[in-house]
C-alpha atoms as a PDB file:
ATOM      1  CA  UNK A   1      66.571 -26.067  49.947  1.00  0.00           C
ATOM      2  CA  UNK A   2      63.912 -23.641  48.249  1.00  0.00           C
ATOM      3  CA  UNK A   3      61.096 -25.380  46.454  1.00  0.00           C
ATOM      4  CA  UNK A   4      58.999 -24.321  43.488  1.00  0.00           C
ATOM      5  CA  UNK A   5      56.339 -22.952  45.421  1.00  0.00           C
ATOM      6  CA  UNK A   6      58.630 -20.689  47.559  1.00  0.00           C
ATOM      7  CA  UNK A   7      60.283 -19.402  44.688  1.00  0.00           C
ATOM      8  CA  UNK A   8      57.143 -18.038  42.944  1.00  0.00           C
ATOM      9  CA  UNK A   9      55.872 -16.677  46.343  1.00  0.00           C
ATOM     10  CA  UNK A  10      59.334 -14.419  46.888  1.00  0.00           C
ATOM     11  CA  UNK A  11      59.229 -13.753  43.319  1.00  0.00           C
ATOM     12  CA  UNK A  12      55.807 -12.082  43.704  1.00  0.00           C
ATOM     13  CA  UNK A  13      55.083  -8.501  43.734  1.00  0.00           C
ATOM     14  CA  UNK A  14      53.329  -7.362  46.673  1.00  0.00           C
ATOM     15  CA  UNK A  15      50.061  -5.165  47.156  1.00  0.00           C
ATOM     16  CA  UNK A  16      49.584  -2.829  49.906  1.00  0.00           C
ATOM     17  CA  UNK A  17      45.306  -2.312  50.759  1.00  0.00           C
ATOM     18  CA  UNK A  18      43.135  -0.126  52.373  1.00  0.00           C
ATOM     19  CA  UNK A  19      39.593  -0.150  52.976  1.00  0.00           C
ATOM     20  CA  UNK A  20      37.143   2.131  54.173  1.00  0.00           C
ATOM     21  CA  UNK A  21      33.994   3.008  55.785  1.00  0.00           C
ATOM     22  CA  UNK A  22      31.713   2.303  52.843  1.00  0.00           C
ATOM     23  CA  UNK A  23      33.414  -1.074  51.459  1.00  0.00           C
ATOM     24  CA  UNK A  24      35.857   1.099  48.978  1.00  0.00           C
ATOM     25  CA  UNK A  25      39.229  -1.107  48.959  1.00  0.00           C
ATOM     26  CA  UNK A  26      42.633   1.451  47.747  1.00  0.00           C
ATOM     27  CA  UNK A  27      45.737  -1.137  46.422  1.00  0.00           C
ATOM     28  CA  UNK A  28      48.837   0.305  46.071  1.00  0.00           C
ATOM     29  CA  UNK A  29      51.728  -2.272  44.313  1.00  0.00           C
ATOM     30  CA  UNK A  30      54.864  -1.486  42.815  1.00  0.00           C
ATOM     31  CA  UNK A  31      56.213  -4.545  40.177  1.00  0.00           C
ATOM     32  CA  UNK A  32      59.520  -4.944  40.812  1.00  0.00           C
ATOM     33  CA  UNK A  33      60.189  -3.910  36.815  1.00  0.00           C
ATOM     34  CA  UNK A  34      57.463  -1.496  35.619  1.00  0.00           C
ATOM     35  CA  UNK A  35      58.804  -1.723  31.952  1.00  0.00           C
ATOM     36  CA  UNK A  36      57.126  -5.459  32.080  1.00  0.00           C
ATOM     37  CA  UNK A  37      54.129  -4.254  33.301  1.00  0.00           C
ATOM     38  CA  UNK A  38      52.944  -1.946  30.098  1.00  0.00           C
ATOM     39  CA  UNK A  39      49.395  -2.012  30.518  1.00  0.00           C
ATOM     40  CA  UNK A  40      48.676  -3.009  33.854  1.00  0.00           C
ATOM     41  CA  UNK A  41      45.277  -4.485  35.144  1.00  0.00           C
ATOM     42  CA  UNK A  42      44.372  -6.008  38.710  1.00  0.00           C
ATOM     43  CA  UNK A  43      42.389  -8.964  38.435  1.00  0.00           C
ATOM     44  CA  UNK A  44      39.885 -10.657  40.997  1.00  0.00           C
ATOM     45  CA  UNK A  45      39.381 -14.107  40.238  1.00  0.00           C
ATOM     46  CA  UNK A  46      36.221 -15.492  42.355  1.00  0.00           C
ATOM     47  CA  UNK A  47      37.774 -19.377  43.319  1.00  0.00           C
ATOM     48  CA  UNK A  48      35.061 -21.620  42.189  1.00  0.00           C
ATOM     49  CA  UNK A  49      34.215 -24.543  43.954  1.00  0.00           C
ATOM     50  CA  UNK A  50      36.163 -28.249  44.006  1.00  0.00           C
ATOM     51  CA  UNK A  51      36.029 -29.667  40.572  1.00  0.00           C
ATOM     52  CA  UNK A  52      34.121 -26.624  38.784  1.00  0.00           C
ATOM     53  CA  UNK A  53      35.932 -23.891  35.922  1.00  0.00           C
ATOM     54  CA  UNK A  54      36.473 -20.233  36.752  1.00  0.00           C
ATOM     55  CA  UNK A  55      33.936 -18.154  35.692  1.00  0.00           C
ATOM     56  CA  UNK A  56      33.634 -14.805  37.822  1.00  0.00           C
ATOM     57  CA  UNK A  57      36.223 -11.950  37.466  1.00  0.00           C
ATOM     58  CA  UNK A  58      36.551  -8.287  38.025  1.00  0.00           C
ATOM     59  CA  UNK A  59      39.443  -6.122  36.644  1.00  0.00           C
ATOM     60  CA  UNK A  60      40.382  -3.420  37.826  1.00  0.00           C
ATOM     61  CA  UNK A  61      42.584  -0.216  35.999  1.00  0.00           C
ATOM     62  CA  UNK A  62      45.973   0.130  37.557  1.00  0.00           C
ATOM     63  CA  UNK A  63      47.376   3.703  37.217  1.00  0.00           C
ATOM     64  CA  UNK A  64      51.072   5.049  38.321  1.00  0.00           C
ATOM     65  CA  UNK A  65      51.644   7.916  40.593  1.00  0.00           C
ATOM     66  CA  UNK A  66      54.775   9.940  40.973  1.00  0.00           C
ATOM     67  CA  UNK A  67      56.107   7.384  43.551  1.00  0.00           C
ATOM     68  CA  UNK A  68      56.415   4.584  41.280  1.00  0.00           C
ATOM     69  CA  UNK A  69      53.639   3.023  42.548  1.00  0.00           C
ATOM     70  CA  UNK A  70      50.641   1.528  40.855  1.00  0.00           C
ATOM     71  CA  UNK A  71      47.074   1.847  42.797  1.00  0.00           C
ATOM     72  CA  UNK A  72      43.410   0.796  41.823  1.00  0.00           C
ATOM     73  CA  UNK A  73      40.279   1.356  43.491  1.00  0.00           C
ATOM     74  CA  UNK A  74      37.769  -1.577  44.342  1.00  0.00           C
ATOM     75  CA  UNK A  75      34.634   0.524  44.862  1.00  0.00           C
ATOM     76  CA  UNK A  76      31.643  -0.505  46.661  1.00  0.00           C
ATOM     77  CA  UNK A  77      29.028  -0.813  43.630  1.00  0.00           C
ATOM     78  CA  UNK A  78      28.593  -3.125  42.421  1.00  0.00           C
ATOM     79  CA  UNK A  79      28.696  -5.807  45.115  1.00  0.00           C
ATOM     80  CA  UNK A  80      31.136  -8.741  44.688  1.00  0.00           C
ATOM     81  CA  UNK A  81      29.047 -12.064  45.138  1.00  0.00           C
ATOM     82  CA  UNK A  82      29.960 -13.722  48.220  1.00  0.00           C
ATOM     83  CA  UNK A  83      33.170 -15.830  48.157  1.00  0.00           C
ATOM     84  CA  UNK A  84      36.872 -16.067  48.383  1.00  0.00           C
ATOM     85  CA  UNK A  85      38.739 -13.761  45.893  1.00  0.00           C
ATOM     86  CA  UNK A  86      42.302 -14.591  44.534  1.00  0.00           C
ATOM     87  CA  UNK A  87      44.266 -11.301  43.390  1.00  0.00           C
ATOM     88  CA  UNK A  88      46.298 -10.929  40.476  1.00  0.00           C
ATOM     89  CA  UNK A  89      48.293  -8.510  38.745  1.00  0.00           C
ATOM     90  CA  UNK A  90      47.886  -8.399  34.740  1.00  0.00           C
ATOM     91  CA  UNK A  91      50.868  -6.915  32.623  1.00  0.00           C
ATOM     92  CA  UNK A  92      49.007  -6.536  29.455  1.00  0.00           C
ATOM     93  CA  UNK A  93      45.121  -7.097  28.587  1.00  0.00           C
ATOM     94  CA  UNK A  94      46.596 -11.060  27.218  1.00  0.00           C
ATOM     95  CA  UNK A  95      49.142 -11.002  29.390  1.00  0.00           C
ATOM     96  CA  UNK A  96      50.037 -14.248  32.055  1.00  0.00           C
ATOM     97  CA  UNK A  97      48.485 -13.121  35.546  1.00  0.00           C
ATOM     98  CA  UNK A  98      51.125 -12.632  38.205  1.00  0.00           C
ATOM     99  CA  UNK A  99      49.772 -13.797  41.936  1.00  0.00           C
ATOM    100  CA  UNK A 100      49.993 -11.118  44.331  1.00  0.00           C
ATOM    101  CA  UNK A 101      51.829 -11.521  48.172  1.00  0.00           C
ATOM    102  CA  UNK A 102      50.193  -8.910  51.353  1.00  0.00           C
ATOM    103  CA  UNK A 103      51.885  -6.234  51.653  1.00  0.00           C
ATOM    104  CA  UNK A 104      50.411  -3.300  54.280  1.00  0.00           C
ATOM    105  CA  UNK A 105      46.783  -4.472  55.181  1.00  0.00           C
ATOM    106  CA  UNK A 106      45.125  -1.143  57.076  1.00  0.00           C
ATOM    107  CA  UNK A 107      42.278  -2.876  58.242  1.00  0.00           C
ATOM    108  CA  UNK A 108      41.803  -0.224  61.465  1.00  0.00           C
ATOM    109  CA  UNK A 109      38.498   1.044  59.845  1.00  0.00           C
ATOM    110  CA  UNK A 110      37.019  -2.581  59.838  1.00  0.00           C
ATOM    111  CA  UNK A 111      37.568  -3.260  63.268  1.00  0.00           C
ATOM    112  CA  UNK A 112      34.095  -1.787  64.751  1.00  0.00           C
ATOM    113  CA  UNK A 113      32.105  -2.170  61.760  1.00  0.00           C
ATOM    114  CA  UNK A 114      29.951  -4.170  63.864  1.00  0.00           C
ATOM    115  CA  UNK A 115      29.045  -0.432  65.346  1.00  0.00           C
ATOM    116  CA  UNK A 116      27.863   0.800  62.070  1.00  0.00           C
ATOM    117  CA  UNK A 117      24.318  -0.189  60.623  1.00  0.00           C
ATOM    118  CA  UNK A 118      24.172  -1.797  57.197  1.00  0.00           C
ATOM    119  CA  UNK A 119      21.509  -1.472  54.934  1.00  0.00           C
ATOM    120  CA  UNK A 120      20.047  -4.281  52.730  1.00  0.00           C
ATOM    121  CA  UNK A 121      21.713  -5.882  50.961  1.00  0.00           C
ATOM    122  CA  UNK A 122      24.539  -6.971  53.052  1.00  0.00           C
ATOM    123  CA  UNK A 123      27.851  -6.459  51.607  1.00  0.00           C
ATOM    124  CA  UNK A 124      31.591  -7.480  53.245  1.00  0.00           C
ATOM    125  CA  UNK A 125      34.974  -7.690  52.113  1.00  0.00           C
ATOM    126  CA  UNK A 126      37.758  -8.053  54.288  1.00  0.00           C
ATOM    127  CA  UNK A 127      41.236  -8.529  52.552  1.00  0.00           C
ATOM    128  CA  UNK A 128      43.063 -11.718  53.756  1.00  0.00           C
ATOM    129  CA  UNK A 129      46.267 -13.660  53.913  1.00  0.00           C
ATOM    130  CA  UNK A 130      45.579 -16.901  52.519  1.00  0.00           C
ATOM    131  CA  UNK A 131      47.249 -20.103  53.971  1.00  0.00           C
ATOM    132  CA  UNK A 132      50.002 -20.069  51.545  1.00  0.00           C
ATOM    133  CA  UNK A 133      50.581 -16.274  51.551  1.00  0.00           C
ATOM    134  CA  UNK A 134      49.031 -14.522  48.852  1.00  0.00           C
ATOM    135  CA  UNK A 135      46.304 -11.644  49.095  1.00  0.00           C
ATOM    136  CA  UNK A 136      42.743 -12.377  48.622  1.00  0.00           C
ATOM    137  CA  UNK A 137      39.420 -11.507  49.163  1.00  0.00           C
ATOM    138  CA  UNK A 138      36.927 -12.711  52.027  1.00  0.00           C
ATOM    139  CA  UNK A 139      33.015 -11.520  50.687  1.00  0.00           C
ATOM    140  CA  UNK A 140      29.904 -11.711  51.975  1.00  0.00           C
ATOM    141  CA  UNK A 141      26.915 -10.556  50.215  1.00  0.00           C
ATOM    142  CA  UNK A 142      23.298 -11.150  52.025  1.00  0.00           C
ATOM    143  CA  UNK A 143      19.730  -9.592  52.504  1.00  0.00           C
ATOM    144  CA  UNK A 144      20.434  -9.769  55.727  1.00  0.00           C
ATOM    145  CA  UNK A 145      22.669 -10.381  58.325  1.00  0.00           C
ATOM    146  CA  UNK A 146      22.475 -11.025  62.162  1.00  0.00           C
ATOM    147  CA  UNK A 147      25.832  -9.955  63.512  1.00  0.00           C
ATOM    148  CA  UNK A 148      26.469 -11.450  66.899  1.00  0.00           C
ATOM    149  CA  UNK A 149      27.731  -9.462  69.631  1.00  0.00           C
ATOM    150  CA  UNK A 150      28.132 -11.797  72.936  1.00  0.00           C
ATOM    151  CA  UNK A 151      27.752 -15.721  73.665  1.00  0.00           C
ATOM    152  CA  UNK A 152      27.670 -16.455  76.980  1.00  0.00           C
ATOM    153  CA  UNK A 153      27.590 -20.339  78.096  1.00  0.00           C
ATOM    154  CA  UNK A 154      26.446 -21.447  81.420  1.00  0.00           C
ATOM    155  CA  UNK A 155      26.136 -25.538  82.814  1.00  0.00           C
ATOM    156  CA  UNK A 156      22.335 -25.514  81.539  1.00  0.00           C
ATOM    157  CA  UNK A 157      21.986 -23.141  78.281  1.00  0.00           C
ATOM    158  CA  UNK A 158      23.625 -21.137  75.813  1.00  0.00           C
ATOM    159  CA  UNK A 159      22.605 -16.951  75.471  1.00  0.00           C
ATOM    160  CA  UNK A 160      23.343 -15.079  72.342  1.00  0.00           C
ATOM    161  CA  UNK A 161      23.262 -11.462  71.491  1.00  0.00           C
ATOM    162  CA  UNK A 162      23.490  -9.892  67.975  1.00  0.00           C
ATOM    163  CA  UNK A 163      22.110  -6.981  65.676  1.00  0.00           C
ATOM    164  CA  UNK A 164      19.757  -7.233  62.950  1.00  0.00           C
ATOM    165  CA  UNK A 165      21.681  -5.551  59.460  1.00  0.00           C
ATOM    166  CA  UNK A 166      19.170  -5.092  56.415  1.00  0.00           C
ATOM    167  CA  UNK A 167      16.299  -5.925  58.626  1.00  0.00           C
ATOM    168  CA  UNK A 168      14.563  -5.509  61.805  1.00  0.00           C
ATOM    169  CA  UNK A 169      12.274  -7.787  64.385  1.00  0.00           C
ATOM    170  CA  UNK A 170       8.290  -7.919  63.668  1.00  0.00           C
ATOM    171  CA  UNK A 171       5.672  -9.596  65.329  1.00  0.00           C
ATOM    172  CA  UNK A 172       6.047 -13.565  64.957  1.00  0.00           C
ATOM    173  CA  UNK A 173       9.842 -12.838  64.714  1.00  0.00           C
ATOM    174  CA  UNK A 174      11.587 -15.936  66.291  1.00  0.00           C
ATOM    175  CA  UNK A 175      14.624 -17.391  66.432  1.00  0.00           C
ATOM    176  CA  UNK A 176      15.660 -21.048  64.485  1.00  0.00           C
ATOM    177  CA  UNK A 177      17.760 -23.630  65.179  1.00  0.00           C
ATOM    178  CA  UNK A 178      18.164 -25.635  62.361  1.00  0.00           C
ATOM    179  CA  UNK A 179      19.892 -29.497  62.547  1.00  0.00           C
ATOM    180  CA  UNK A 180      22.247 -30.161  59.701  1.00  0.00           C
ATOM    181  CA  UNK A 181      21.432 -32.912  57.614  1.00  0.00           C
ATOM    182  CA  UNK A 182      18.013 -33.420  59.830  1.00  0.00           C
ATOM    183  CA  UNK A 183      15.513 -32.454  56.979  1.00  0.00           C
ATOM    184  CA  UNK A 184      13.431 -29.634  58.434  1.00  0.00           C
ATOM    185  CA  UNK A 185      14.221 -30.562  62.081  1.00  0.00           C
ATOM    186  CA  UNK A 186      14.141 -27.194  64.108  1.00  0.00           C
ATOM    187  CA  UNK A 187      13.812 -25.621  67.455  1.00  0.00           C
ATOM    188  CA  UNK A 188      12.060 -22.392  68.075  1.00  0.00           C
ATOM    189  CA  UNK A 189      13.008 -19.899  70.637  1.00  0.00           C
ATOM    190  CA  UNK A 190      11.281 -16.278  70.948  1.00  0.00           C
ATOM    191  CA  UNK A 191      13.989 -13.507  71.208  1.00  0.00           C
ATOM    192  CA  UNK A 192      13.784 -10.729  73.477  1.00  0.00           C
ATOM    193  CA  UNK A 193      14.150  -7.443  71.305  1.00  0.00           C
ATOM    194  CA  UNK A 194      15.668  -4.248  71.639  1.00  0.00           C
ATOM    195  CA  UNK A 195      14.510  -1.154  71.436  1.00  0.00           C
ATOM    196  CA  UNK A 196      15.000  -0.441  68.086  1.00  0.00           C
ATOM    197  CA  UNK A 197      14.208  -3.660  66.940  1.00  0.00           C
ATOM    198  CA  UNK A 198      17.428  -4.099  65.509  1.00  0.00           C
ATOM    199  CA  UNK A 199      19.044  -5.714  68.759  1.00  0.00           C
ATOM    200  CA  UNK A 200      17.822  -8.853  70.148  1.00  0.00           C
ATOM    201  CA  UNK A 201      18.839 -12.086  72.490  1.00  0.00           C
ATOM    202  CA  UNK A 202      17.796 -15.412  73.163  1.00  0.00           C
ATOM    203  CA  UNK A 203      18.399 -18.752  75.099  1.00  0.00           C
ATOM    204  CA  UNK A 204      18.262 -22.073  74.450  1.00  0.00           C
ATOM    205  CA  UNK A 205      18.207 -24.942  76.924  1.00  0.00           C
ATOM    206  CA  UNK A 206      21.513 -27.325  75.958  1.00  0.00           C
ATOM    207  CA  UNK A 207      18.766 -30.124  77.043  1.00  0.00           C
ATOM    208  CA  UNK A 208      16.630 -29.291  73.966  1.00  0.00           C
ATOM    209  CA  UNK A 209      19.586 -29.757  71.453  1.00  0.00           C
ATOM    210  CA  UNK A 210      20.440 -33.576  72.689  1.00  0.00           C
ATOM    211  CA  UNK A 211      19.989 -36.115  70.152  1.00  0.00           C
ATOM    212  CA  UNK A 212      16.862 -38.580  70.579  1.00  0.00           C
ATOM    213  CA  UNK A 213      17.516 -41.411  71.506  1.00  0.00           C
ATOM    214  CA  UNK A 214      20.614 -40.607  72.698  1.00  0.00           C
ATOM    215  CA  UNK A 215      22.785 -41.263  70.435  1.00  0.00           C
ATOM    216  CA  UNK A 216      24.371 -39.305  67.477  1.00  0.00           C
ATOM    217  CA  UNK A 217      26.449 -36.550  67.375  1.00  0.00           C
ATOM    218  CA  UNK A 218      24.593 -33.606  65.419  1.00  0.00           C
ATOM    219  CA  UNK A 219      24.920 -29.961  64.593  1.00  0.00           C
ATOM    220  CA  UNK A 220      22.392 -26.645  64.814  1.00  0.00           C
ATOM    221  CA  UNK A 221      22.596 -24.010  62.414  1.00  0.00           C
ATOM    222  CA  UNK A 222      20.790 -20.610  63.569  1.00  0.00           C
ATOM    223  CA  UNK A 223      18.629 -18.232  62.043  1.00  0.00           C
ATOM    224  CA  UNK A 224      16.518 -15.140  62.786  1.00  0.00           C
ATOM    225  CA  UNK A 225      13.225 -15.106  61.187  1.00  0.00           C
ATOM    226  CA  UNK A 226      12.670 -11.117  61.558  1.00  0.00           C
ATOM    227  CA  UNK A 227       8.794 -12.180  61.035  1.00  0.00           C
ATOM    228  CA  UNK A 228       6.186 -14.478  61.134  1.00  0.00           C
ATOM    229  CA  UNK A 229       6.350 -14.608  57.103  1.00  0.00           C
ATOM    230  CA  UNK A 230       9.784 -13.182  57.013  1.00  0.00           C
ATOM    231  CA  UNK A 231      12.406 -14.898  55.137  1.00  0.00           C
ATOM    232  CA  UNK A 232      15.272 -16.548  57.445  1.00  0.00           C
ATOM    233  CA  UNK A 233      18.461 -14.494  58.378  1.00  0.00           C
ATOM    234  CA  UNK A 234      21.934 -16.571  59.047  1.00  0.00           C
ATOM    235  CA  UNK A 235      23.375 -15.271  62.274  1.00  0.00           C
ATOM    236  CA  UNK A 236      26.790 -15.116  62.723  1.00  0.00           C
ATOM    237  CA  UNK A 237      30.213 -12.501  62.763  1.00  0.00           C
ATOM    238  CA  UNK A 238      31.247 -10.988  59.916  1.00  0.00           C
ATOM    239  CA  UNK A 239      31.667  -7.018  60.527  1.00  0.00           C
ATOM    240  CA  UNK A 240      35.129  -6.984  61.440  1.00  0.00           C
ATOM    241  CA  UNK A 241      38.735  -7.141  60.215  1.00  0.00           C
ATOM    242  CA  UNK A 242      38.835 -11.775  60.473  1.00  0.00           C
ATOM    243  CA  UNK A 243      37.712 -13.234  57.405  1.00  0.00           C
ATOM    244  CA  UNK A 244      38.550 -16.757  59.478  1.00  0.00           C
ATOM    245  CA  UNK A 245      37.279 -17.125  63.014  1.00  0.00           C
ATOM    246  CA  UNK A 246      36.773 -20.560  63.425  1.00  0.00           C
ATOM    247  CA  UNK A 247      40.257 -21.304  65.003  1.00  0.00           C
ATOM    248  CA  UNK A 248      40.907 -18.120  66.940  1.00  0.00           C
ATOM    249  CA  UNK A 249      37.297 -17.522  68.660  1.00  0.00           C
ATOM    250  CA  UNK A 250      36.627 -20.543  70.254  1.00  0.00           C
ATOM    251  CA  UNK A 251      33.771 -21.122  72.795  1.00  0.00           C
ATOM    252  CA  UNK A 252      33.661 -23.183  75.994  1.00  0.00           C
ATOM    253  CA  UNK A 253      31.674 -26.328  75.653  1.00  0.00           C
ATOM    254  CA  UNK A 254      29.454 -27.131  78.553  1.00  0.00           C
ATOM    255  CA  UNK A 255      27.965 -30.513  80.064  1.00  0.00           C
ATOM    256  CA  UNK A 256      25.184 -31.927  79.041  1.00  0.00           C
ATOM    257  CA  UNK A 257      24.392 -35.794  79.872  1.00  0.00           C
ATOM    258  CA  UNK A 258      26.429 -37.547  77.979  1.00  0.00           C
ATOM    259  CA  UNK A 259      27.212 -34.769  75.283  1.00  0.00           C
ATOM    260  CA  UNK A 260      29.414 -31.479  74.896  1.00  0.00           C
ATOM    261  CA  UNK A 261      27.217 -29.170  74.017  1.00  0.00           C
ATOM    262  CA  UNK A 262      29.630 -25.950  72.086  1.00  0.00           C
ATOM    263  CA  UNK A 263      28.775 -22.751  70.016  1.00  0.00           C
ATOM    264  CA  UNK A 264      31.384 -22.202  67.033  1.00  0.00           C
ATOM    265  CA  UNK A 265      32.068 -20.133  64.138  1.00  0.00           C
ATOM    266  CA  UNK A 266      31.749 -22.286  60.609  1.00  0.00           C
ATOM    267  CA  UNK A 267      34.337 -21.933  58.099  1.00  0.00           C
ATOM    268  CA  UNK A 268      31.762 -18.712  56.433  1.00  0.00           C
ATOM    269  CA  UNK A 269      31.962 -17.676  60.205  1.00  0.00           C
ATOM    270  CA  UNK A 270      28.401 -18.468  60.642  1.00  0.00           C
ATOM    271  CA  UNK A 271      27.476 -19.314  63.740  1.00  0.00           C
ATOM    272  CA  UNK A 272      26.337 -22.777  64.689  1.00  0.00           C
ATOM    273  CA  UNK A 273      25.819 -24.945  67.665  1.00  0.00           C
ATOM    274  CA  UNK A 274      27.733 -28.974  67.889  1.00  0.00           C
ATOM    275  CA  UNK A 275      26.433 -31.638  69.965  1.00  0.00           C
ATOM    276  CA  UNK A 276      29.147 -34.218  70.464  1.00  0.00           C
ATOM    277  CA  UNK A 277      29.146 -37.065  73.070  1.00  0.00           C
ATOM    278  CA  UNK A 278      32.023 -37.134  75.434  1.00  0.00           C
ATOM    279  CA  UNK A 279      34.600 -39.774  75.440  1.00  0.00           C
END
């Protein structure tokens, strides 16, 4: 039996995308009746939040080469605020917005963008297939970004690598652990810099995340303060080609008392730290 909602989704046209180097995005689509489509736009829709109106779009001019294909360009300036972007397609300017399935997603060049510095501010898209099959729009747009590049867990502590994007380490520079909900409750640990000041590592003791008391499970959210005075930097992955990491890279959890002590990716694919006691 097809429902509704499988219907519209084999109903929709589909758009082909390809980004580049410098955060340029090329869609190619082809409606399967151009004479519909008169005036065609692509529309971005930023999705707001639970319970709040839409109120960020970007259009974009669709044009027709000699294949029968329309295309549009998503350039990098200016920078889409940081989100989750829905993608239509527009047949006229008052036209009903038609949805728009994946088609080819060339996401080769996003693969080691981890290898390629970024300048402040931080800007990522990465083009997506959303859970119930439609193109959008993963963004990220920050002063800075730490971009990890290694966790390794042992029995006693957790060590983390990453590269500082917009910014880069100064004396004071230390790194935060933040608990969630704990109102200002942090631990400090001093990273060990690179060269260029760009790269740096630490360690922290799985001992020194346990709750007090013993009890409670909790969660750390880390930071880079690139300074003593220096504003703090999220750390986490997000210069690649998975706009959703949280499922697929998942860490080993190690012993500690009567806790698991486990890095993870968030659901912005920041990374955090969970302290849960074993049953």
């Amino acid at each position: 039996m097809t429902t509704t909602t499988g219907t519209a989704l084999a109903a929709a046209p589909r758009a082909a995308c390809t980004p580049d180097a410098d955060g340029r995005i090329t869609f190619h689509l082809a409606p399967p009746d151009p004479a519909a489509f008169p005036s065609p736009r692509l529309l971005l829709r930023l999705r707001p939040k639970k319970g709040e109106r839409e109120k960020t779009l970007r259009t974009l001019d669709l044009t027709a080469g000699g294949d029968g294909r329309l295309s549009a360009v998503l350039d990098p300036l200016p920078a889409l605020p940081e989100g989750r972007w829905d993608l239509y397609l527009l047949p006229a300017p008052d036209g009903e917005r038609v949805r728009l399935r994946p088609g080819l997603r060339d996401l080769r060049v996003l693969v080691d963008g981890h290898l390629r510095d970024r300048p402040s501010p931080v800007a990522v898209r990465i083009p997506y297939v959303t859970k119930d099959g439609y193109l959008a729009l993963r963004t990220w747009l920050r002063d800075a970004h730490a971009e990890v590049t290694g966790i390794d867990v042992t029995d006693r502590s957790t060590t983390v690598r990453a590269r500082l994007h917009g910014a880069s380490l100064d004396a004071g520079a230390s790194v935060r652990l933040r608990l969630r909900g704990g109102k200002g409750v942090e631990r400090t640990v001093a990273p060990r810099a690179g060269a260029d000041g760009r790269d740096l590592a630490f360690t922290v003791d799985h001992t020194d995340l346990l709750p007090e008391g013993g009890t409670g499970d909790r969660v750390w959210d880390v930071f880079v303060r690139a300074g003593a005075d220096a504003p703090l930097i999220r750390a986490g992955r997000l210069l690649d080609d998975v706009a959703d990491r949280k499922a697929i890279f998942v860490h080993p959890a190690a012993t500690a008392g009567d806790f698991a002590v486990r890095p993870y990716y968030t659901v912005d694919n920041d990374l955090a730290v969970e302290v849960v006691r074993r049953t």
